[in-house]
Protein backbone atom coordinates (compact mmCIF):
# COMPACT_ATOMS: atom_id res chain seq x y z
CA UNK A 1 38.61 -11.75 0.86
CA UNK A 2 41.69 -12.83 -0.97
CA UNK A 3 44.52 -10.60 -2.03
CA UNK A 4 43.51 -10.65 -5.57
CA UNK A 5 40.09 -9.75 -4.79
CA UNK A 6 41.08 -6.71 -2.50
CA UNK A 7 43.13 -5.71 -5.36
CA UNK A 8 40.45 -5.57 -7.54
CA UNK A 9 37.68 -3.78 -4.87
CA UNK A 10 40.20 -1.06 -4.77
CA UNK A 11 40.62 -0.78 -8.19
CA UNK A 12 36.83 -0.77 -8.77
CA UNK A 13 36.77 2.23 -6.34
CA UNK A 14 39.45 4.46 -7.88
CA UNK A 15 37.66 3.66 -11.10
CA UNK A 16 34.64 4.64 -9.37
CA UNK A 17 35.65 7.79 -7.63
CA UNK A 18 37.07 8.99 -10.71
CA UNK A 19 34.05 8.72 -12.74
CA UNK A 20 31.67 9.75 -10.39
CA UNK A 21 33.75 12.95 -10.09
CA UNK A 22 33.17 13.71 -14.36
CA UNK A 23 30.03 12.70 -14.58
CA UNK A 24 28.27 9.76 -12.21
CA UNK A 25 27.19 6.09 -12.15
CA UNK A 26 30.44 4.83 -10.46
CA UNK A 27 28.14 2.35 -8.47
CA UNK A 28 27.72 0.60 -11.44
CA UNK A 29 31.71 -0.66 -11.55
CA UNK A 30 32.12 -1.03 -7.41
CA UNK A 31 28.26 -2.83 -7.12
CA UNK A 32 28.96 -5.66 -9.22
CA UNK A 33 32.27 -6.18 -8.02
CA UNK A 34 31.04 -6.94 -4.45
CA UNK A 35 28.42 -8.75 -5.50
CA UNK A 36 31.07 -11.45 -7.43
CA UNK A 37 32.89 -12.05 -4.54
CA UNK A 38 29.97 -12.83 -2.16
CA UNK A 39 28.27 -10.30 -0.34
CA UNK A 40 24.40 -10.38 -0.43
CA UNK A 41 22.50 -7.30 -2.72
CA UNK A 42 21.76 -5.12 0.38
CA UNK A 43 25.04 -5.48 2.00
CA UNK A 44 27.11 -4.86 -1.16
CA UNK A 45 24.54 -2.05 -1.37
CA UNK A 46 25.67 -0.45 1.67
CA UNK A 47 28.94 -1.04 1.80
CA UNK A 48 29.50 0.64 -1.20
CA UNK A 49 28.03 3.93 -0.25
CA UNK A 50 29.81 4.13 2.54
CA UNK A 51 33.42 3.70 0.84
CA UNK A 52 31.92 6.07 -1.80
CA UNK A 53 31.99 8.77 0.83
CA UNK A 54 35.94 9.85 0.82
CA UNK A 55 35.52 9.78 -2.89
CA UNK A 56 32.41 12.14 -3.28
CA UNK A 57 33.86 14.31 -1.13
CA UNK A 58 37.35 14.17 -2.52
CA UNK A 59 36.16 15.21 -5.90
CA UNK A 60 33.78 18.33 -4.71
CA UNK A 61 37.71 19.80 -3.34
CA UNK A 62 38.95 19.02 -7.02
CA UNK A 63 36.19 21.28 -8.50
CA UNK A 64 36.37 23.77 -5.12
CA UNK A 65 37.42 26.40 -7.64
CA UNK A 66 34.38 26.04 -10.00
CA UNK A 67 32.00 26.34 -6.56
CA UNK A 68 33.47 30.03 -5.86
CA UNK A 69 30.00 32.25 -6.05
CA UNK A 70 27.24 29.11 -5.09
CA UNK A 71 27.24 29.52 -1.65
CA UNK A 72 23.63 30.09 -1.62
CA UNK A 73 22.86 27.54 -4.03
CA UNK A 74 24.78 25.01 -1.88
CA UNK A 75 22.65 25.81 0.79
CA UNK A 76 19.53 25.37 -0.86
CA UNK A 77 20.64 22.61 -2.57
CA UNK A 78 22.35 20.44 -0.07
CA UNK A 79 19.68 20.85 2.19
CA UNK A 80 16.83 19.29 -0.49
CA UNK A 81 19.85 16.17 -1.03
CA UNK A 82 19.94 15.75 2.26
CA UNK A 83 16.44 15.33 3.09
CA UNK A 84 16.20 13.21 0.02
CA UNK A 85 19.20 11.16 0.60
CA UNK A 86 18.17 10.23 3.94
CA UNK A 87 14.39 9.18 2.59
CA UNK A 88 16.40 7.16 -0.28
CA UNK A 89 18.17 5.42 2.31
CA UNK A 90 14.88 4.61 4.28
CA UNK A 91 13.68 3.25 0.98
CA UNK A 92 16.57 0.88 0.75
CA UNK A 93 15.70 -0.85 3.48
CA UNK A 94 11.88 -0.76 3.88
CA UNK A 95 11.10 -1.27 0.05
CA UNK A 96 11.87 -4.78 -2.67
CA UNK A 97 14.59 -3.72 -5.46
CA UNK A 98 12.01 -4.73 -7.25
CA UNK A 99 10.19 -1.26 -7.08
CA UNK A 100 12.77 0.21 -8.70
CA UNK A 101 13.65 -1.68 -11.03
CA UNK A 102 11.66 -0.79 -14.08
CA UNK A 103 11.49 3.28 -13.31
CA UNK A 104 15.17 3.82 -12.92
CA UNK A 105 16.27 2.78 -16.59
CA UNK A 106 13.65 5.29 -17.97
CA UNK A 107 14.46 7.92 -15.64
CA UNK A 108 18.14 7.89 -16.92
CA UNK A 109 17.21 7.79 -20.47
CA UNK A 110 14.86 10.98 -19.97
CA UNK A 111 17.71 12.68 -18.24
CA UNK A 112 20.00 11.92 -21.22
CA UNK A 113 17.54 13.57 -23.46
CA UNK A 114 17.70 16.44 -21.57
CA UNK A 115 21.58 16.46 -21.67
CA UNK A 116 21.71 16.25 -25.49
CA UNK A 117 19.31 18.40 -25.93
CA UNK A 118 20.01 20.97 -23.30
CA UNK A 119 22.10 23.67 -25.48
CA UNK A 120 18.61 23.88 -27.49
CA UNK A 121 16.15 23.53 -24.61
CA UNK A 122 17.58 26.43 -22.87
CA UNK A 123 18.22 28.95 -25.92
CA UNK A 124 14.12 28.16 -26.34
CA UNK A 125 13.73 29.09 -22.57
CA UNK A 126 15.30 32.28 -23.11
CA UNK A 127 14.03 33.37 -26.26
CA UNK A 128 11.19 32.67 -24.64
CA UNK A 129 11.24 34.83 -21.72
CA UNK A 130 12.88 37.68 -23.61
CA UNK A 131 9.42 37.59 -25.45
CA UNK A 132 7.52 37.32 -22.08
CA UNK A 133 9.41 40.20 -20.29
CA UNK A 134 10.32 37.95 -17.86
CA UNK A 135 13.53 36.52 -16.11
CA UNK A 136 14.91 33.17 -14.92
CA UNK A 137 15.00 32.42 -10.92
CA UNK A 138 18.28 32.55 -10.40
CA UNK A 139 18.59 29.02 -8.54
CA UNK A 140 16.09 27.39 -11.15
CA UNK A 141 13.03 27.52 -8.91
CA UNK A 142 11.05 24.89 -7.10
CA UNK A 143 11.15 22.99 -10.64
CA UNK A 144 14.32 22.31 -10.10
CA UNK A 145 14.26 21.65 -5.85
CA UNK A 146 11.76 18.98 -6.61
CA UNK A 147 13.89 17.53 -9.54
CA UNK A 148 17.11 17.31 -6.84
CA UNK A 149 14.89 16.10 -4.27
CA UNK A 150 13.45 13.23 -6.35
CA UNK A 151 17.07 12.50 -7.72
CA UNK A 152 18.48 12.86 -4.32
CA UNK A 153 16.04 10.39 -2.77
CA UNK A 154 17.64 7.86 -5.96
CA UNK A 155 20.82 8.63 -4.90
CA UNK A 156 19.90 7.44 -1.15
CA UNK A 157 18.21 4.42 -2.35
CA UNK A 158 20.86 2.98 -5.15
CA UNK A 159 22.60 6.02 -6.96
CA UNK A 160 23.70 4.66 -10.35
CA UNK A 161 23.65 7.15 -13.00
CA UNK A 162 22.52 9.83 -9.96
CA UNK A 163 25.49 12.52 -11.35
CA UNK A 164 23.43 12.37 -14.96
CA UNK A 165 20.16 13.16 -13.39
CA UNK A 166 21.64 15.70 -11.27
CA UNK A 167 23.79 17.10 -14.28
CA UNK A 168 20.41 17.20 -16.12
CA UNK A 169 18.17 18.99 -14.19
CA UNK A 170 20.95 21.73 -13.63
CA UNK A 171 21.56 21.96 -16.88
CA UNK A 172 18.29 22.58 -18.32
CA UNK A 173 17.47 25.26 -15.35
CA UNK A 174 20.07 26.57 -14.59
CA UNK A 175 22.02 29.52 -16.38
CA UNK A 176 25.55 28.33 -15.63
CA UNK A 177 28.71 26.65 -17.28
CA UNK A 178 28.41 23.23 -17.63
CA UNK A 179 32.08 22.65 -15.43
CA UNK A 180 30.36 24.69 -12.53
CA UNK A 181 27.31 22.45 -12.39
CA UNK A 182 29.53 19.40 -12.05
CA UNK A 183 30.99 21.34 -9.09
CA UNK A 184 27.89 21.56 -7.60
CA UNK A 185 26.80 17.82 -8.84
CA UNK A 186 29.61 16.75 -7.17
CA UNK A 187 29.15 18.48 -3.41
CA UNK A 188 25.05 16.92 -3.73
CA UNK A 189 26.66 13.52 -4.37
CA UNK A 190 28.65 14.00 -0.95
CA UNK A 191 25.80 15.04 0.71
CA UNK A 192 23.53 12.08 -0.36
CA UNK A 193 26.30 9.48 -0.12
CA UNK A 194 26.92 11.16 3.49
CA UNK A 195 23.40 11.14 4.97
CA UNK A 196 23.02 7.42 3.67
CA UNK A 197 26.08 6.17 5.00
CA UNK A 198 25.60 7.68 8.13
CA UNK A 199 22.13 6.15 8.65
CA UNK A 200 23.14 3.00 7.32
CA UNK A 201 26.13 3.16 9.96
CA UNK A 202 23.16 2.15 12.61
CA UNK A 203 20.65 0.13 11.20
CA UNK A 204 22.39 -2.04 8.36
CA UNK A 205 24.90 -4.76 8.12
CA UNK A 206 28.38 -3.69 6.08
CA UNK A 207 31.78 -5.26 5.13
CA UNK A 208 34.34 -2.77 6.40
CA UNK A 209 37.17 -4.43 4.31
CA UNK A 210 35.20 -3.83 1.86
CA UNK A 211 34.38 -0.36 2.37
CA UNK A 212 37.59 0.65 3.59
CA UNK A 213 39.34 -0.74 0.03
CA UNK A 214 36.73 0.89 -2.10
CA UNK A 215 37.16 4.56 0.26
CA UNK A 216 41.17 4.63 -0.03
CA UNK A 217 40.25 4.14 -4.26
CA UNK A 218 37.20 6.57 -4.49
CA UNK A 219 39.52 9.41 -2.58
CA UNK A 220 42.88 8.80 -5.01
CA UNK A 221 40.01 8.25 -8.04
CA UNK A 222 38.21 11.89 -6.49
CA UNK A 223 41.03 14.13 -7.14
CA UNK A 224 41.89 12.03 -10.54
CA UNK A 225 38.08 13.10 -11.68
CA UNK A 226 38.54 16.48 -11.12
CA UNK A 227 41.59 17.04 -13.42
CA UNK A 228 40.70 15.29 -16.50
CA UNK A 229 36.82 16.45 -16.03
CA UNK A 230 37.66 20.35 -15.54
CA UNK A 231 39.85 20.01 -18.74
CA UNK A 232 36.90 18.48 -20.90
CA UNK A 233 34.95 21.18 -22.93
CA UNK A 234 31.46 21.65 -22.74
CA UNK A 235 30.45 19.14 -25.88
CA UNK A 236 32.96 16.20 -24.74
CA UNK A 237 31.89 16.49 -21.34
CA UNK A 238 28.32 16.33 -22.67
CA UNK A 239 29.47 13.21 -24.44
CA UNK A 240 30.72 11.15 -21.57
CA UNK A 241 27.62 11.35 -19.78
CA UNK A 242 25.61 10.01 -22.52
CA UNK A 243 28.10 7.24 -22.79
CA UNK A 244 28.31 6.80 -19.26
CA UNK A 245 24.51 6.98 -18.96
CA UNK A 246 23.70 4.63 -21.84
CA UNK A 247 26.32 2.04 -20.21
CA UNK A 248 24.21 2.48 -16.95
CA UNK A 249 21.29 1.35 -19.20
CA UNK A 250 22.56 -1.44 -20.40
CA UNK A 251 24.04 -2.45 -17.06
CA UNK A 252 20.82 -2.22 -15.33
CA UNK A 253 18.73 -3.92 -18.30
CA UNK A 254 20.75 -6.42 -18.20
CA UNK A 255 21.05 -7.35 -14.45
């Protein structure tokens, strides 16, 4: 690796650190990047989750204020990513891309319906259990566990656009400010990057300059994230991920 291209793998990685932090889908600037310079699909792959790491968890301490209160639901939560991260990353490696390929786009584009439409959604929800006499489940349910699980299992396997699905799903069940799901979207990521890497650490073939660049820019790009995303109000934060998420689109159309 020249100098020139180190200097850009870093860059890709604070860019992707810091964007993963708001909202998700920094894969889609570090993936391509390693794949210009060289390194086969898988490898790039794997490398990249691994630098990712540092930067997943650097951005869940940015929002550690926003988590004050979800112990519980980090609990339930992590565990579900972490079983589902760790299949994802089985996946990876046992599965074609191919298999993938066509279900991903569509899964984003559902969960960016449900991010628009959200606001709505759940006012509907609660009108409609005021009329039912009943009450929402505090952590969203097993709706919601089997959402994260299915999105963690993503996550494991590729992870591109992951934060929006997560982000999503939270949003629609969950009866919290927008700013404190990213907290918690941002501690899953962790998780899942953390299982993978960790996995992939003993059965799969890695570029540590690679990784190492692309960990020193997720960290710096982690705790960049965290300021500009907890300053964003609900509807512009809303807005990035849709842009974000139709970019992954296109990106993954377009491959």
């Amino acid at each position: 690796m020249t100098i020139w291209e180190a200097v850009a793998v870093f860059v890709a990685g604070l860019g992707a650190g810091t964007i993963n932090t708001i909202v998700g889908s920094g894969t889609l600037i570090t993936f391509p990047v390693l794949l210009a310079f060289g390194l086969p699909p898988v490898t790039a792959n794997v490398s990249n989750t691994l630098g990712l790491v540092p930067g997943s968890l650097s951005g869940a301490i940015g929002y550690r204020r926003e988590l004050a209160g979800q112990r519980r639901r980090l609990l339930r939560f992590g565990t579900t990513a972490l079983i589902g991260g760790l299949g994802g990353a089985i996946l990876l490696l046992a599965l074609p891309s191919k298999a993938f390929d066509t279900i991903v786009p569509v899964l984003i584009a559902l969960a960016l319906i449900l991010v628009i439409a959200q606001p709505k959604l759940a006012a509907a929800l609660r009108a409609r259990r005021e009329r039912n006499g009943t009450t929402a489940h505090r952590d969203g349910g097993l709706a919601l566990l089997a959402g994260l699980l299915l999105a963690s299992a993503y996550g494991g396997y590729f992870g591109a656009a992951q934060g929006v699905l997560y982000l999503s799903l939270m949003g629609l069940l969950l009866n919290e400010d927008l700013q404190r799901i990213n907290a918690l979207k941002n501690v899953l990521a962790a998780i899942v990057n953390g299982v993978a890497a960790i996995f992939f650490l003993f059965v799969a073939t890695f570029d540590w300059t690679a990784v190492a660049l692309i960990a020193v820019g997720s960290t710096l790009g982690g705790q960049v994230g965290a300021k500009v995303g907890r300053r964003l109000p609900p509807t512009a934060l809303r807005a990035v991920i849709v842009i974000v998420g139709l970019l992954a689109i296109v990106q993954l159309l377009l491959k």
